[in-house]
C-alpha atoms as a PDB file:
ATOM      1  CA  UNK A   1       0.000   0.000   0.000  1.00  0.00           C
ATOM      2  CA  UNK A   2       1.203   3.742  -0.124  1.00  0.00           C
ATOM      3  CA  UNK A   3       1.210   3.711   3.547  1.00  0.00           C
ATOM      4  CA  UNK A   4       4.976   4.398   4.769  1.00  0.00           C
ATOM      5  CA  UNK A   5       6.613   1.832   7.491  1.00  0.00           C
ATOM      6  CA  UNK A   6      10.134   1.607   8.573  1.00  0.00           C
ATOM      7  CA  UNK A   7      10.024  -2.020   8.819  1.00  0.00           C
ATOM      8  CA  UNK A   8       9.845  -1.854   4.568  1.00  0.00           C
ATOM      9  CA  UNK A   9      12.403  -0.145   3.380  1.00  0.00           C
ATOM     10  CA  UNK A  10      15.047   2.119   6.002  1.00  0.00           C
ATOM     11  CA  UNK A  11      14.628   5.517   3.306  1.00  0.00           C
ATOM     12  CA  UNK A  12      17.548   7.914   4.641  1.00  0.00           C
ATOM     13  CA  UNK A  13      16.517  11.095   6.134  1.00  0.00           C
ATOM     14  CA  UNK A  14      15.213  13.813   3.602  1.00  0.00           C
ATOM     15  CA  UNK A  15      14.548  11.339   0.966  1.00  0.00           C
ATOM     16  CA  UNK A  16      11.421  12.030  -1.193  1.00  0.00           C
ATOM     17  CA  UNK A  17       9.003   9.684  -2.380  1.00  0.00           C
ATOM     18  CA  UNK A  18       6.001  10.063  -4.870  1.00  0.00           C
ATOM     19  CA  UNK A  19       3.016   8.941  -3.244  1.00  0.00           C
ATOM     20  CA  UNK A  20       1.039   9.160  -6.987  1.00  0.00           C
ATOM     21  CA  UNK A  21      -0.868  12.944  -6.753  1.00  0.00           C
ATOM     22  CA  UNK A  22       1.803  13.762  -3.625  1.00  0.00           C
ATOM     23  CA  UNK A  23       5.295  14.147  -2.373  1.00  0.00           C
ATOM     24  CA  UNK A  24       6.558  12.928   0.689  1.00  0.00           C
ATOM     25  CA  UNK A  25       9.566  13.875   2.546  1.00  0.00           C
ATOM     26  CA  UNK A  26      11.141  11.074   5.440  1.00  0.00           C
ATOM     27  CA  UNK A  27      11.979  12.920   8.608  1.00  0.00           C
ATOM     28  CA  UNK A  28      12.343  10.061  11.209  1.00  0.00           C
ATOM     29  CA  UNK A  29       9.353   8.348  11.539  1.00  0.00           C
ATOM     30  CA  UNK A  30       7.448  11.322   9.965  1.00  0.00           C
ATOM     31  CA  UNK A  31       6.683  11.769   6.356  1.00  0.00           C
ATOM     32  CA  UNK A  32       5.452  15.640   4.926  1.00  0.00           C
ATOM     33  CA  UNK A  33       3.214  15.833   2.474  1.00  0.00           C
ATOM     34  CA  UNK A  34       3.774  18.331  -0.545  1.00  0.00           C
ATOM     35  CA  UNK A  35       2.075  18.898  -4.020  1.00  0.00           C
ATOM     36  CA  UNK A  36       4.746  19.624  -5.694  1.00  0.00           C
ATOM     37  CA  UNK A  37       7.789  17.527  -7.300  1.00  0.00           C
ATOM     38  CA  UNK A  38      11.397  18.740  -6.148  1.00  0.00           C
ATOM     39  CA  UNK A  39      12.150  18.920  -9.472  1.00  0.00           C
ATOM     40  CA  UNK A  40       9.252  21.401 -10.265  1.00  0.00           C
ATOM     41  CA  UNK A  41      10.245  24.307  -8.195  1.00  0.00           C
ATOM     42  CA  UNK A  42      13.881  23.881  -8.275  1.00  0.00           C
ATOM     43  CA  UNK A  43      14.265  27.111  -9.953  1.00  0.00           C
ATOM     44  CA  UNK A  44      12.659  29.293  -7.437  1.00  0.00           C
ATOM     45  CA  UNK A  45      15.198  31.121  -5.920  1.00  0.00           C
ATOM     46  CA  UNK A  46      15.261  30.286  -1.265  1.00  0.00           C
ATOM     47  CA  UNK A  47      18.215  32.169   0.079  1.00  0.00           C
ATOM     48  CA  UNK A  48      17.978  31.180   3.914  1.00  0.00           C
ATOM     49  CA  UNK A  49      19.990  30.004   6.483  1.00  0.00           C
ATOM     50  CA  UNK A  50      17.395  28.883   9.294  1.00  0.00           C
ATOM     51  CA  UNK A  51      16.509  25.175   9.401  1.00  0.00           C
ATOM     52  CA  UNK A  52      13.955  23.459  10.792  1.00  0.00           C
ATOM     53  CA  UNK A  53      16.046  23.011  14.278  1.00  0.00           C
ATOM     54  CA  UNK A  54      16.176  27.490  13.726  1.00  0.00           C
ATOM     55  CA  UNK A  55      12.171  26.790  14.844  1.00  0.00           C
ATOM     56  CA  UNK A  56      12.543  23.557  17.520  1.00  0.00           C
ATOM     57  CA  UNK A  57      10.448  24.874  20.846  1.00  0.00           C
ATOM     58  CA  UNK A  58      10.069  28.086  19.576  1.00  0.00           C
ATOM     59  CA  UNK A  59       7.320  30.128  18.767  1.00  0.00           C
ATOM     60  CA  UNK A  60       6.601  30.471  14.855  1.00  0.00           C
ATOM     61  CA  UNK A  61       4.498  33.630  13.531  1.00  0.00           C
ATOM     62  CA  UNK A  62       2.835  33.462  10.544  1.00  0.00           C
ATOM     63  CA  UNK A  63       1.772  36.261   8.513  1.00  0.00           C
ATOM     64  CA  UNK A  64      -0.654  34.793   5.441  1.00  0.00           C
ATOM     65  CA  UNK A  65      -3.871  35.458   3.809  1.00  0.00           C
ATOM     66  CA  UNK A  66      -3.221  32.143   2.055  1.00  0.00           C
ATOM     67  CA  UNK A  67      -5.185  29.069   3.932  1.00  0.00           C
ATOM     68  CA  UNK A  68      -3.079  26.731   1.785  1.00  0.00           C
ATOM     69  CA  UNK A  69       0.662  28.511   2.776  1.00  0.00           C
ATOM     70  CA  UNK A  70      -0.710  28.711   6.806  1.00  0.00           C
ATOM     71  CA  UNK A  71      -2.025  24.927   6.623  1.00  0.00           C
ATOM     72  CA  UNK A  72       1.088  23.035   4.862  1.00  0.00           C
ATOM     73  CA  UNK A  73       3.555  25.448   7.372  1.00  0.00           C
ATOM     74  CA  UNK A  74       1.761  24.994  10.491  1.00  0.00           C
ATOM     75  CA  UNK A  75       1.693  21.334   9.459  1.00  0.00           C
ATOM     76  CA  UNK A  76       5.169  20.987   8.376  1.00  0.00           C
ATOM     77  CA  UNK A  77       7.431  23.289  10.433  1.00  0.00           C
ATOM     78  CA  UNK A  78       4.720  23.776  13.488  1.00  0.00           C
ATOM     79  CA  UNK A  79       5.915  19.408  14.273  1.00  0.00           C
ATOM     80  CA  UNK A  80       9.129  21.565  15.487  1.00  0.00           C
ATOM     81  CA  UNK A  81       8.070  24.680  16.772  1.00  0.00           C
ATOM     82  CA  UNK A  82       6.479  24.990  20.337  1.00  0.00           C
ATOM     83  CA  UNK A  83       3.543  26.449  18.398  1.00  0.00           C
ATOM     84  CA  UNK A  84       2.520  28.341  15.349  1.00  0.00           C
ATOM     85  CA  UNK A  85      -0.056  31.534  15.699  1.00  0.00           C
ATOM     86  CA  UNK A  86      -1.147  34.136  13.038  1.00  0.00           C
ATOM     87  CA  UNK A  87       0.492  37.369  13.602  1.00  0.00           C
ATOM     88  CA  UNK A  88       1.067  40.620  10.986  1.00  0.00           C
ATOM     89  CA  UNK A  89       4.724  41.626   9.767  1.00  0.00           C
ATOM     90  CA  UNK A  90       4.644  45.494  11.452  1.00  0.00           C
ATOM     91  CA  UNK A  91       1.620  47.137  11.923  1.00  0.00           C
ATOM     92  CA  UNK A  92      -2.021  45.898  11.395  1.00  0.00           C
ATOM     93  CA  UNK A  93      -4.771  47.690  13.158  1.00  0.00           C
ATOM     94  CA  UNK A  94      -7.572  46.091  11.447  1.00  0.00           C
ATOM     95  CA  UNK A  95      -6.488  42.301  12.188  1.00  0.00           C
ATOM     96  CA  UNK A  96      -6.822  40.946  15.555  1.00  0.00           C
ATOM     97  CA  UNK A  97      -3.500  39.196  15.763  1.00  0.00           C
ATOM     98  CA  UNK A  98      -0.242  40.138  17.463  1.00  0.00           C
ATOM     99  CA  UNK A  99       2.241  42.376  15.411  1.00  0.00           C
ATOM    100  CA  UNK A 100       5.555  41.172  15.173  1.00  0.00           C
ATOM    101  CA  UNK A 101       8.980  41.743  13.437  1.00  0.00           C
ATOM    102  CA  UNK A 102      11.872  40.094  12.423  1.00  0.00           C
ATOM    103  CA  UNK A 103      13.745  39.765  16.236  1.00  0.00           C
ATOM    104  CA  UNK A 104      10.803  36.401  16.305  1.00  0.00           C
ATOM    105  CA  UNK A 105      10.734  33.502  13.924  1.00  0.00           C
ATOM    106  CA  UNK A 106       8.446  35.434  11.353  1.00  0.00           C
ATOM    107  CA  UNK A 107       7.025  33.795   8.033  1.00  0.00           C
ATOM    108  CA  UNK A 108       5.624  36.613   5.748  1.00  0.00           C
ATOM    109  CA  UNK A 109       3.696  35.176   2.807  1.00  0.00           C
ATOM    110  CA  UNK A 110       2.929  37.775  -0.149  1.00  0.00           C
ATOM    111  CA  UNK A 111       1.083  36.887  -3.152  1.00  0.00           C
ATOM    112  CA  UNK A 112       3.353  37.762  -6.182  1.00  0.00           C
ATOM    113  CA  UNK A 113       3.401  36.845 -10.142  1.00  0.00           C
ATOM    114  CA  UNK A 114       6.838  35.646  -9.215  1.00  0.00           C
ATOM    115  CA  UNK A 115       7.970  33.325  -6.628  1.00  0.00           C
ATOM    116  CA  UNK A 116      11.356  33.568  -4.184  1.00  0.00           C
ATOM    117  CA  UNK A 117      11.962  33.268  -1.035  1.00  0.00           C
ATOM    118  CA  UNK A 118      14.714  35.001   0.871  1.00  0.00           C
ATOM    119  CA  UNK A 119      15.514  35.905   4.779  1.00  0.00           C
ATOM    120  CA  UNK A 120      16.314  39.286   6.631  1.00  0.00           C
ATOM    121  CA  UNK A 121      17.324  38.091  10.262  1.00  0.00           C
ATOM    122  CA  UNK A 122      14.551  35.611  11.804  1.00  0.00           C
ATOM    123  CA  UNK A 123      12.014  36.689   8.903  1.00  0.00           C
ATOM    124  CA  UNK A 124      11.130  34.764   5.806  1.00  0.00           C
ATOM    125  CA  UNK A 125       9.494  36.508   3.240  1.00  0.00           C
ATOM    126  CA  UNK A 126       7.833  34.019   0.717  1.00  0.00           C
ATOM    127  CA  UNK A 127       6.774  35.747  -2.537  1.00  0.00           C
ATOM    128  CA  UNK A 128       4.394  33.978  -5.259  1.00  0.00           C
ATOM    129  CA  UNK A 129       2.296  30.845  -4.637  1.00  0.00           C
ATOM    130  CA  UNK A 130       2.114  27.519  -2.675  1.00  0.00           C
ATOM    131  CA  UNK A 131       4.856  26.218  -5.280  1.00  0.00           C
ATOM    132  CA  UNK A 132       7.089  29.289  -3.373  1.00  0.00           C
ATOM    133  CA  UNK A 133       6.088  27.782   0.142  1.00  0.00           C
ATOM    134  CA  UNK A 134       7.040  24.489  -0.791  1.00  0.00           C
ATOM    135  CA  UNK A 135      10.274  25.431  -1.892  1.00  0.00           C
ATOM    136  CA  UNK A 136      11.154  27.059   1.289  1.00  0.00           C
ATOM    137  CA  UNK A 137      10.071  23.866   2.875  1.00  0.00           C
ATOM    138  CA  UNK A 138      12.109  21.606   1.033  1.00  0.00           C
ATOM    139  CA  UNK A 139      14.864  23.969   1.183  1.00  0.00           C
ATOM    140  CA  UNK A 140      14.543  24.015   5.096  1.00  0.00           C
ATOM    141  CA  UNK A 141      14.184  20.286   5.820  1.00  0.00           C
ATOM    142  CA  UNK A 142      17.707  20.147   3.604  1.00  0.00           C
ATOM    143  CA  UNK A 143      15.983  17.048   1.461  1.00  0.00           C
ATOM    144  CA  UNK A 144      18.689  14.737   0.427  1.00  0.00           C
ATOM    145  CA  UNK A 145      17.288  13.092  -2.692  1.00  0.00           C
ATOM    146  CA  UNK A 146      14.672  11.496  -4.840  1.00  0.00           C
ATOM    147  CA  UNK A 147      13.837   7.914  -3.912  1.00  0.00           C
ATOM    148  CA  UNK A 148      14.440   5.931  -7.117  1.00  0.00           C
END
């Protein structure tokens, strides 16, 4: 079946596998879930250097109007942080979140006809679509290779 189980096969850590419509990525006994290939959003541009321990049992912020960007981070990353909540990058009178800036681990997601993703201290600032979001993702779980 397409259920994964260590006793099958030991997959190193990061490995991706295709799961048919989805991509999963082997982090101990965990697998993440993405929609895109690796191969598909290689050319978006991620210059980081946080990690996913950068967000272990801390608080992650995440600024998004994008249900699909909040869910896969808060799904993905928020296994490692002590907990993810909606917040605003600066100032945001009309929301009813906390406003934050980049001294806190601080995911900004923008909606852009081109997608990159690049840091300024703890903030990410994702630009584009989901495929952007992914790409950060792979790029911060550092995933090792395509299962053959």
């Amino acid at each position: 079946g397409t259920g994964y189980s260590n006793e099958q096969e030991n997959f190193e850590e990061g490995t991706i596998i295709n799961f048919g419509t989805q991509w999963g990525i082997i982090f101990g006994e965990q697998v993440f879930y993405f929609v895109n290939s690796p191969d598909s959003i290689k050319e978006i541009p991620v210059e980081i250097s946080l990690t996913k321990e950068s967000y272990a049992g801390k608080n992650l912020y995440v600024d998004s109007s994008n249900n699909a960007v909040s869910s896969e981070i808060a799904s993905t990353l928020g296994r490692y942080a002590s907990r993810v909540q909606e917040a605003c990058y600066g100032e945001c009178p009309e929301r009813n979140v906390p406003e934050k800036d980049c001294t806190e681990n601080l995911i900004v997601w923008k909606d852009s006809p081109e997608n990159k993703v690049y840091q300024e201290q703890n903030c990410v600032f994702i630009e584009g679509d989901l495929r952007a979001a992914e790409a950060f993702l792979y790029k911060v779980f550092g995933y090792v290779k395509v299962a053959e």
